[in-house]
Protein backbone atom coordinates (compact mmCIF):
# COMPACT_ATOMS: atom_id res chain seq x y z
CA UNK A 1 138.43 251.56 313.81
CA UNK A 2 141.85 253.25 314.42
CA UNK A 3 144.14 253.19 317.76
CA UNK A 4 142.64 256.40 320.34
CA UNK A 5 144.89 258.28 321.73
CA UNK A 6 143.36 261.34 324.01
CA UNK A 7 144.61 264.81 324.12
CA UNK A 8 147.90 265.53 325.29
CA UNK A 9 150.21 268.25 326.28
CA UNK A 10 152.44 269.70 323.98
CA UNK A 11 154.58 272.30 324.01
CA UNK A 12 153.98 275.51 321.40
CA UNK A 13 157.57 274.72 320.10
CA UNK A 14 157.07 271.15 319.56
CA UNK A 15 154.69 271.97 316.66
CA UNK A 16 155.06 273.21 313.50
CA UNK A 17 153.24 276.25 313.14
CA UNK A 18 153.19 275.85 309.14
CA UNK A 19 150.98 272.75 309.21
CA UNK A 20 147.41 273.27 307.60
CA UNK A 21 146.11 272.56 310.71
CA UNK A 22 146.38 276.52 311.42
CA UNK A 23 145.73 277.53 308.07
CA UNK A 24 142.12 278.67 309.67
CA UNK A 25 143.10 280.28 312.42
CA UNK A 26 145.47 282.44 310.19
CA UNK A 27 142.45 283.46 308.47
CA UNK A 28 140.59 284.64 311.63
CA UNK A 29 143.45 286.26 313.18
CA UNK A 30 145.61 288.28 311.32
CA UNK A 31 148.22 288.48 313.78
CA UNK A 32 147.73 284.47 314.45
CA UNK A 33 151.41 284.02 313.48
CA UNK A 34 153.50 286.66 315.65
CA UNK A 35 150.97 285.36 318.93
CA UNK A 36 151.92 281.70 318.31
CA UNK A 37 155.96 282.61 318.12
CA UNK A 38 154.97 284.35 321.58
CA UNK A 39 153.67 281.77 323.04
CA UNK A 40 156.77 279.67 321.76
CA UNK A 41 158.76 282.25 323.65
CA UNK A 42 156.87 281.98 327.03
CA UNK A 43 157.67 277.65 326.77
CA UNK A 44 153.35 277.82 326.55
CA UNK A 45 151.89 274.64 326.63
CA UNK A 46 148.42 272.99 324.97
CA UNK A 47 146.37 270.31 324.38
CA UNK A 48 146.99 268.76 321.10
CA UNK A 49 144.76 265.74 319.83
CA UNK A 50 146.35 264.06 316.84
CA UNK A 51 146.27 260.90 315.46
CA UNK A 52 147.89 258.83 312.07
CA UNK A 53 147.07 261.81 309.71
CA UNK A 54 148.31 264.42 312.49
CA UNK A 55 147.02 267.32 314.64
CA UNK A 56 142.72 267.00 314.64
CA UNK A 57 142.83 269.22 317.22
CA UNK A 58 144.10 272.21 319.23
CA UNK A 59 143.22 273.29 322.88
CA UNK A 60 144.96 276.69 324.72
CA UNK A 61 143.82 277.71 328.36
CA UNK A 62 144.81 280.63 329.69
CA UNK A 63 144.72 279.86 333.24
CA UNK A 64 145.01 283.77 335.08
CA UNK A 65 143.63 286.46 332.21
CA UNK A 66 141.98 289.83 334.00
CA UNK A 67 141.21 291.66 330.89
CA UNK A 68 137.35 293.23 330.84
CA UNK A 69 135.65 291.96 327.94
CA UNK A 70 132.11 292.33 327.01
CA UNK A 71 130.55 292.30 330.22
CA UNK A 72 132.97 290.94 332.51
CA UNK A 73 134.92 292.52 334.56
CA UNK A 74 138.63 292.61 334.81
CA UNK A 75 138.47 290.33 338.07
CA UNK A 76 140.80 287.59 337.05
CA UNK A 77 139.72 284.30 335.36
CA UNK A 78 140.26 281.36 332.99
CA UNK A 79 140.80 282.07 329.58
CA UNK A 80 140.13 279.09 326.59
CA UNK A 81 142.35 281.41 324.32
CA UNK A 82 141.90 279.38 321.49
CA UNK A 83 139.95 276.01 320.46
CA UNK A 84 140.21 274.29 317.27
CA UNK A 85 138.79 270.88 315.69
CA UNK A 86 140.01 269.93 312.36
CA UNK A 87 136.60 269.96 309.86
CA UNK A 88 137.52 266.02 308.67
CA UNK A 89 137.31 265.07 312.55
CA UNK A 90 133.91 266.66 313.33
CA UNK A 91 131.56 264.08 314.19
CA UNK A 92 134.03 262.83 316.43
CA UNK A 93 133.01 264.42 319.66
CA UNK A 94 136.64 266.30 320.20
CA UNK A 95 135.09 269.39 320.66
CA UNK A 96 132.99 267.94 323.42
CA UNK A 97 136.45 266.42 324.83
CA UNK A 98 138.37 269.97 324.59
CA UNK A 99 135.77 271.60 326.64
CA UNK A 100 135.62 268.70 329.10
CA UNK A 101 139.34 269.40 329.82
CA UNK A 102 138.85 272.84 329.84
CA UNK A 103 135.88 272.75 332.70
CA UNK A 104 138.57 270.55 334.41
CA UNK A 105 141.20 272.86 334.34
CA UNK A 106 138.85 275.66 335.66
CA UNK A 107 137.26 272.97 338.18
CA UNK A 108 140.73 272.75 340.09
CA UNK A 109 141.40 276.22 339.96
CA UNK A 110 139.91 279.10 342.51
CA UNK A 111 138.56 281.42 339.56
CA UNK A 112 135.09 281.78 339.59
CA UNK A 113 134.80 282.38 335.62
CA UNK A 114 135.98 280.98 332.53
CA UNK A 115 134.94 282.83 329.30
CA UNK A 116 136.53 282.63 325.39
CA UNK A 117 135.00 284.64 322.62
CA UNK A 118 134.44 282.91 318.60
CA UNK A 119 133.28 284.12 316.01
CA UNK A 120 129.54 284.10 315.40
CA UNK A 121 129.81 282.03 312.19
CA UNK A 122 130.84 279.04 314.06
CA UNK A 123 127.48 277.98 315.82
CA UNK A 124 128.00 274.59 316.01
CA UNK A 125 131.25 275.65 318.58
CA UNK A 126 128.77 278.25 320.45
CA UNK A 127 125.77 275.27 320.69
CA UNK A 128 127.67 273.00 322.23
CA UNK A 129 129.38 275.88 324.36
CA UNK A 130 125.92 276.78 325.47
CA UNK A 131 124.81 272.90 325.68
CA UNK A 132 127.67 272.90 328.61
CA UNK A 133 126.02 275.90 330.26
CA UNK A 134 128.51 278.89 328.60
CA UNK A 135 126.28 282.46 328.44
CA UNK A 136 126.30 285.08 326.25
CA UNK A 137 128.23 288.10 328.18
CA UNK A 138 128.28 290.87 325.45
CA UNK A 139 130.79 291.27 322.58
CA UNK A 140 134.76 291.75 321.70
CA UNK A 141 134.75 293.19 318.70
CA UNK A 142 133.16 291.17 316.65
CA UNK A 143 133.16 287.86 318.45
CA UNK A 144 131.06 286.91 321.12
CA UNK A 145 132.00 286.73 324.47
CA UNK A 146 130.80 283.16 326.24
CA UNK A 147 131.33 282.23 329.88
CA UNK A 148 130.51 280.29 332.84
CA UNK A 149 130.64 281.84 336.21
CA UNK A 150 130.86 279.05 339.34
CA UNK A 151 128.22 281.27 341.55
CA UNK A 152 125.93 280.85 338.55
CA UNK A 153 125.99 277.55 337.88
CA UNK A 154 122.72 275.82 337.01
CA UNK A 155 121.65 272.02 338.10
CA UNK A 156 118.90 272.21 336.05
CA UNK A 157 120.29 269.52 333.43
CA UNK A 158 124.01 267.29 334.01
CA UNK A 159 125.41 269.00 331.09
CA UNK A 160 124.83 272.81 332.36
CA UNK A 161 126.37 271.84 335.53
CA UNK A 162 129.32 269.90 334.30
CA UNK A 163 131.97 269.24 335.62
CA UNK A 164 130.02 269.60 339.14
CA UNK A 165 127.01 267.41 340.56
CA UNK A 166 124.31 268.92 342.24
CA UNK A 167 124.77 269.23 345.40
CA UNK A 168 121.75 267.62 346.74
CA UNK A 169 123.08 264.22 345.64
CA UNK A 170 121.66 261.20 347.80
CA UNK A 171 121.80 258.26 345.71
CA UNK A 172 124.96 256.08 343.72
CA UNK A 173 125.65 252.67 342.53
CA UNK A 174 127.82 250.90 340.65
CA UNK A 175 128.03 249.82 336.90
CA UNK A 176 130.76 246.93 336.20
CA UNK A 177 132.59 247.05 333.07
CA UNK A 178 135.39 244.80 331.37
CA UNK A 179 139.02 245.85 331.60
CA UNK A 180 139.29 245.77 327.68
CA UNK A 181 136.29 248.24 327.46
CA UNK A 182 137.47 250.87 330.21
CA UNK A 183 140.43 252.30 329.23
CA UNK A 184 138.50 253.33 325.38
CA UNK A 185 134.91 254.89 327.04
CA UNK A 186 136.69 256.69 330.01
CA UNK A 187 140.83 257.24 328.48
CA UNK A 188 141.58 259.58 331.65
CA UNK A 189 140.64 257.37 334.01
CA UNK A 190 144.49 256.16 334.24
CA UNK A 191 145.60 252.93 336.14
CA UNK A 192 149.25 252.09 337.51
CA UNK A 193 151.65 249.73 335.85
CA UNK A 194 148.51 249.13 333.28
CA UNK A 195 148.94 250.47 329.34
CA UNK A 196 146.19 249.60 326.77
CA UNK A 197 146.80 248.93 322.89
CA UNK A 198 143.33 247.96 322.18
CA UNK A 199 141.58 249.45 319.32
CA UNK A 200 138.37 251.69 320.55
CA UNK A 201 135.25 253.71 318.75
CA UNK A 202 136.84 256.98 318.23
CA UNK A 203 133.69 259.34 319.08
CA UNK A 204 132.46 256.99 322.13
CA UNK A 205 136.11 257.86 323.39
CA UNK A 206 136.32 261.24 322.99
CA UNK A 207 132.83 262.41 324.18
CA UNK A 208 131.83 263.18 327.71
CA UNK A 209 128.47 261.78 326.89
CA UNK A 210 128.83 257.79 327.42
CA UNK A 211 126.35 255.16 327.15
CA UNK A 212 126.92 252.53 329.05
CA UNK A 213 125.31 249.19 328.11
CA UNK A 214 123.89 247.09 331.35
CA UNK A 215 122.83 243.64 330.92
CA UNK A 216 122.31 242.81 334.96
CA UNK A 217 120.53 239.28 335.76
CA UNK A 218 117.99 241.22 337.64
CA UNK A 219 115.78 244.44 336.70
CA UNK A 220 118.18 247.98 337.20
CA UNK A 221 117.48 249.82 339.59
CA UNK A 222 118.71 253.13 338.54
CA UNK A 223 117.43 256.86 338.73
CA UNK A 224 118.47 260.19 336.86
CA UNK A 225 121.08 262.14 338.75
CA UNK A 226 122.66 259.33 340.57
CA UNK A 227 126.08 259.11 340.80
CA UNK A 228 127.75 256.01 339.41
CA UNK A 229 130.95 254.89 340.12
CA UNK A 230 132.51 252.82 337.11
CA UNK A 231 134.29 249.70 338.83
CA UNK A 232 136.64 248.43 336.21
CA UNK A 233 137.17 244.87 336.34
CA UNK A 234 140.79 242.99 336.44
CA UNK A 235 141.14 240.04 333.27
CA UNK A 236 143.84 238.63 336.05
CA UNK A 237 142.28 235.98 337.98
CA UNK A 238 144.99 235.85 340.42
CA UNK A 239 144.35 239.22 343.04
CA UNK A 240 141.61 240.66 341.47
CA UNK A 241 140.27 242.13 344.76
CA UNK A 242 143.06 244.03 344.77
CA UNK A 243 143.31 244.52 340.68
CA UNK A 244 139.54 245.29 340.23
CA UNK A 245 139.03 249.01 340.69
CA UNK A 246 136.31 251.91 340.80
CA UNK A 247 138.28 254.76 338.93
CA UNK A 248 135.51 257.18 337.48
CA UNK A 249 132.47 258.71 338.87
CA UNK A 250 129.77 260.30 336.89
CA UNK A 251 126.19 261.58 336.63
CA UNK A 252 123.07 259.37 335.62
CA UNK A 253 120.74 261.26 333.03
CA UNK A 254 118.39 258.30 331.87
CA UNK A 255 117.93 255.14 332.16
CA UNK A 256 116.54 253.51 329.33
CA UNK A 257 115.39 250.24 329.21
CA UNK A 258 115.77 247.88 326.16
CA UNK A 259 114.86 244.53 327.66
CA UNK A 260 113.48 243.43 330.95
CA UNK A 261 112.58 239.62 332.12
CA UNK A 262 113.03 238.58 328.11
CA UNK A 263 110.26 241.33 327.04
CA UNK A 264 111.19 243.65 324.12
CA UNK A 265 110.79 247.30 325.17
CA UNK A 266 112.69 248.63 321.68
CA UNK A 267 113.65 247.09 318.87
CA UNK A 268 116.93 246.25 317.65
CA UNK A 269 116.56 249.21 314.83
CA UNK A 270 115.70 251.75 317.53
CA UNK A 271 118.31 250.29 320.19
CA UNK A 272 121.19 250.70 317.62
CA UNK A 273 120.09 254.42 316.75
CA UNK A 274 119.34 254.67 320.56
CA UNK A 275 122.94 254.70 321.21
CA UNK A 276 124.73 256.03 318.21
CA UNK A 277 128.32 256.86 318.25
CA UNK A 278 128.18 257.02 322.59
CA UNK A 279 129.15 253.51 323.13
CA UNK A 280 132.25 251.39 322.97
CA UNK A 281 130.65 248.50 321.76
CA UNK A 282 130.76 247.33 317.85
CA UNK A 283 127.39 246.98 316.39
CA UNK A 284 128.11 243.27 316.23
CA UNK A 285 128.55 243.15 319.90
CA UNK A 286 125.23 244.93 320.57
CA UNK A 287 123.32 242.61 318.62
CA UNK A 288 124.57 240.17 319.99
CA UNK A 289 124.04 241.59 323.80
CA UNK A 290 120.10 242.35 322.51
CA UNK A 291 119.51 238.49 321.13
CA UNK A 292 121.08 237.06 324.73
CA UNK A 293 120.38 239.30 327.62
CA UNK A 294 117.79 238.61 329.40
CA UNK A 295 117.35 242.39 331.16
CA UNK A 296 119.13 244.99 329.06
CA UNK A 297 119.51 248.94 329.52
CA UNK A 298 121.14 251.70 327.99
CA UNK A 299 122.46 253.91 330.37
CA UNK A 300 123.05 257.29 329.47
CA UNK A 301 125.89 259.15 331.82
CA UNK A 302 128.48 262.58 331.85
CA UNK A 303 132.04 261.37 332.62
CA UNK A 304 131.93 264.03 335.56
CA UNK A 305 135.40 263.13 336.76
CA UNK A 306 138.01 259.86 338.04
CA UNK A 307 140.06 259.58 340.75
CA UNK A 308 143.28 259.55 338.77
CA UNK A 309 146.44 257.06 338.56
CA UNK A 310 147.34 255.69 342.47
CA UNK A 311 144.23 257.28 343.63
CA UNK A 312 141.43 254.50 342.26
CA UNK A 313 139.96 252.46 345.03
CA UNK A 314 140.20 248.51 344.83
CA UNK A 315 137.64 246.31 345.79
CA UNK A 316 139.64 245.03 348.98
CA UNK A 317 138.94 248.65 349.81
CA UNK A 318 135.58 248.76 348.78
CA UNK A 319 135.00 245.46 350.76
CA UNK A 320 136.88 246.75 354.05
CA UNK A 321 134.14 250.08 354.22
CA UNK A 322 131.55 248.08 354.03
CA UNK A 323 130.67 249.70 350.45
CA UNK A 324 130.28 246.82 348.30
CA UNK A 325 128.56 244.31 349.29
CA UNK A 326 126.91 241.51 346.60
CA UNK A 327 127.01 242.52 342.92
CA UNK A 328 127.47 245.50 342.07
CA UNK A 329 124.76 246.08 340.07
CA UNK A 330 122.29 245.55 343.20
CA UNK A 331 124.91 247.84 345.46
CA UNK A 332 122.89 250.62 346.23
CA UNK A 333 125.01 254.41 348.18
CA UNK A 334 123.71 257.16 350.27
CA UNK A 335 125.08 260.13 350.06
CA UNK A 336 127.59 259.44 353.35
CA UNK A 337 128.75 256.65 351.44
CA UNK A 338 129.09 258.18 348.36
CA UNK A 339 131.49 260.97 350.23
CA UNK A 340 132.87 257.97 351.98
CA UNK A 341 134.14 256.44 348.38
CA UNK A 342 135.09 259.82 347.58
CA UNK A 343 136.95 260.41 350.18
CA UNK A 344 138.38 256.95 349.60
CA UNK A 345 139.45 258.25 345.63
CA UNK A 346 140.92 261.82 347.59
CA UNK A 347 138.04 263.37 346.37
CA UNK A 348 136.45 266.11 348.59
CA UNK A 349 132.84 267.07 348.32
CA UNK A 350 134.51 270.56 347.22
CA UNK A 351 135.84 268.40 344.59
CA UNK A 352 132.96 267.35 342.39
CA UNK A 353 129.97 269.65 343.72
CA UNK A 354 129.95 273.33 344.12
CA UNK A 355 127.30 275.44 346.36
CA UNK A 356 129.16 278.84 347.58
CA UNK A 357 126.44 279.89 349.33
């Protein structure tokens, strides 16, 4: 265990463009050097990820590039001009955090594509690339080209669509989770006046991919594609309607069910490789959720997107429109109330789903 810290911005000048870290990238790119000093020149910016033993990672978007490469076109679009994850970190999930931020970035923005090109030898880079719905579109010398293009974009599976929902959503609910537990499984999903120095799982933190333990007195009802909104609940007793928020919204992909009315469904060895490096929870603390729950679930979910510091919607909210009413576990959304919660976080329906046609 080790203090998380997720990526930040960083200036181009505030590193030091000796460090090992780029050692690599020298390698690949001959003129590596004289394009980092440019960028130094320009005041560029990037996502850096470091932590105790410095930089594990490096993250560059180009956010208005109109070259033609492979088979694109020179219509302008976002560029991921260069991605890096230090080779002690991997295992870690950063990679699957960079491109999270980048399919943000390109989310908010009105380009239609966002493409980067690597070389072939790094296939682990170009299978998660392609697990996150990136196509093959041709070559650049001798790195591929991979892209997404938003008037392409699949709903087949969560991941291929990600950062967007389908469009056809009709069905949300709620998953409750501690205070001291939040702010390590979803780090963006900021809070005013609040700062965390508790110690978290490093790959459960940095992954899009979370799974969320539920131990709910009754059976779950939940279903694959809903969209769950995590309500993150105040340690204050004093104002908690007011200190208990929903700040994060993502999409459902299973549902698994470990325990139900006291009857087994998996066993302890299979519920602990079940869930891996996704959750926040020690392996102490699962054991000891699988000997005394009485219903227990592992739910299985893409941090799709949060509302975003002075923006999260408290349960006096919630309460006033009608939107949570009993547990919420057993809280069950439509689709106008989902937009109406939304709406509630300033989220548009343009904001999390995309259908141009």
């Amino acid at each position: 265990m080790c203090q998380m810290h997720s990526y930040q911005i960083s200036e181009f000048e505030e590193e030091n463009l000796e460090d090992v870290f780029f050692d690599s990238l020298r390698e690949d790119y001959i003129c590596f050097n004289d394009w980092f000093c440019k960028k130094i020149t320009q005041r560029e910016k990037a996502y850096i990820y470091r932590d105790r033993d410095g930089i594990q990672a490096f993250l560059y978007i180009k956010k208005n590039e109109s070259e033609a490469v492979g088979n694109l076109t020179d219509t302008p679009k976002m560029k991921i001009g260069t991605i890096k994850i230090c080779d002690s970190s991997k295992g870690n999930r950063l990679g699957e955090g960079a491109i999270c931020i980048a399919l943000w970035e390109w989310q908010r923005s009105d380009l239609d594509q966002i493409y980067l090109t690597v070389f072939e030898k790094h296939d682990s880079l170009i299978k998660l690339l392609k697990d996150f719905g990136f196509k093959e579109g041709g070559f650049k010398g001798k790195e591929v080209v991979l892209y997404r293009d938003k008037n392409k974009i699949s709903y087949e599976l969560p991941k291929t669509s990600f950062p967007y929902i389908d469009p056809g959503f009709n069905r949300g609910g709620y998953v409750p989770i501690e205070a001291k537990y939040h702010d390590g499984l979803f780090p963006y999903s900021k809070l005013k006046n609040v700062s965390s120095s508790a110690e978290f799982a490093m790959a459960a933190s940095n992954g899009i991919t979370k799974i969320f333990i539920a131990a709910p007195y009754k059976k779950a009802d939940f279903l694959p594609g809903d969209v769950i909104f995590i309500y993150r609940k105040s340690e204050e007793k004093q104002n908690r309607t007011y200190k208990s928020v929903v700040t994060s919204f993502c999409n459902l992909i299973s549902c698994t069910s470990i325990k139900e009315e006291n009857e087994e469904k998996m066993s302890l060895k299979e519920f602990l490789i079940l869930i891996g490096n996704k959750s926040i929870l020690t392996e102490e603390e699962l054991n000891t959720m699988y000997s005394k729950s009485r219903n227990l679930y592992a739910l299985t979910m893409l941090y799709n997107g949060f509302f975003g510091c002075g923006n999260n919607v408290n349960h006096h909210n919630l309460k006033t429109n009608s939107l949570m009413e009993g547990h919420p576990y057993e809280v069950k959304l439509n689709r106008d109330e989902i937009i109406k919660l939304m709406n509630l976080g300033r989220k548009n329906v343009q904001d999390f789903t995309f259908n141009k046609a």
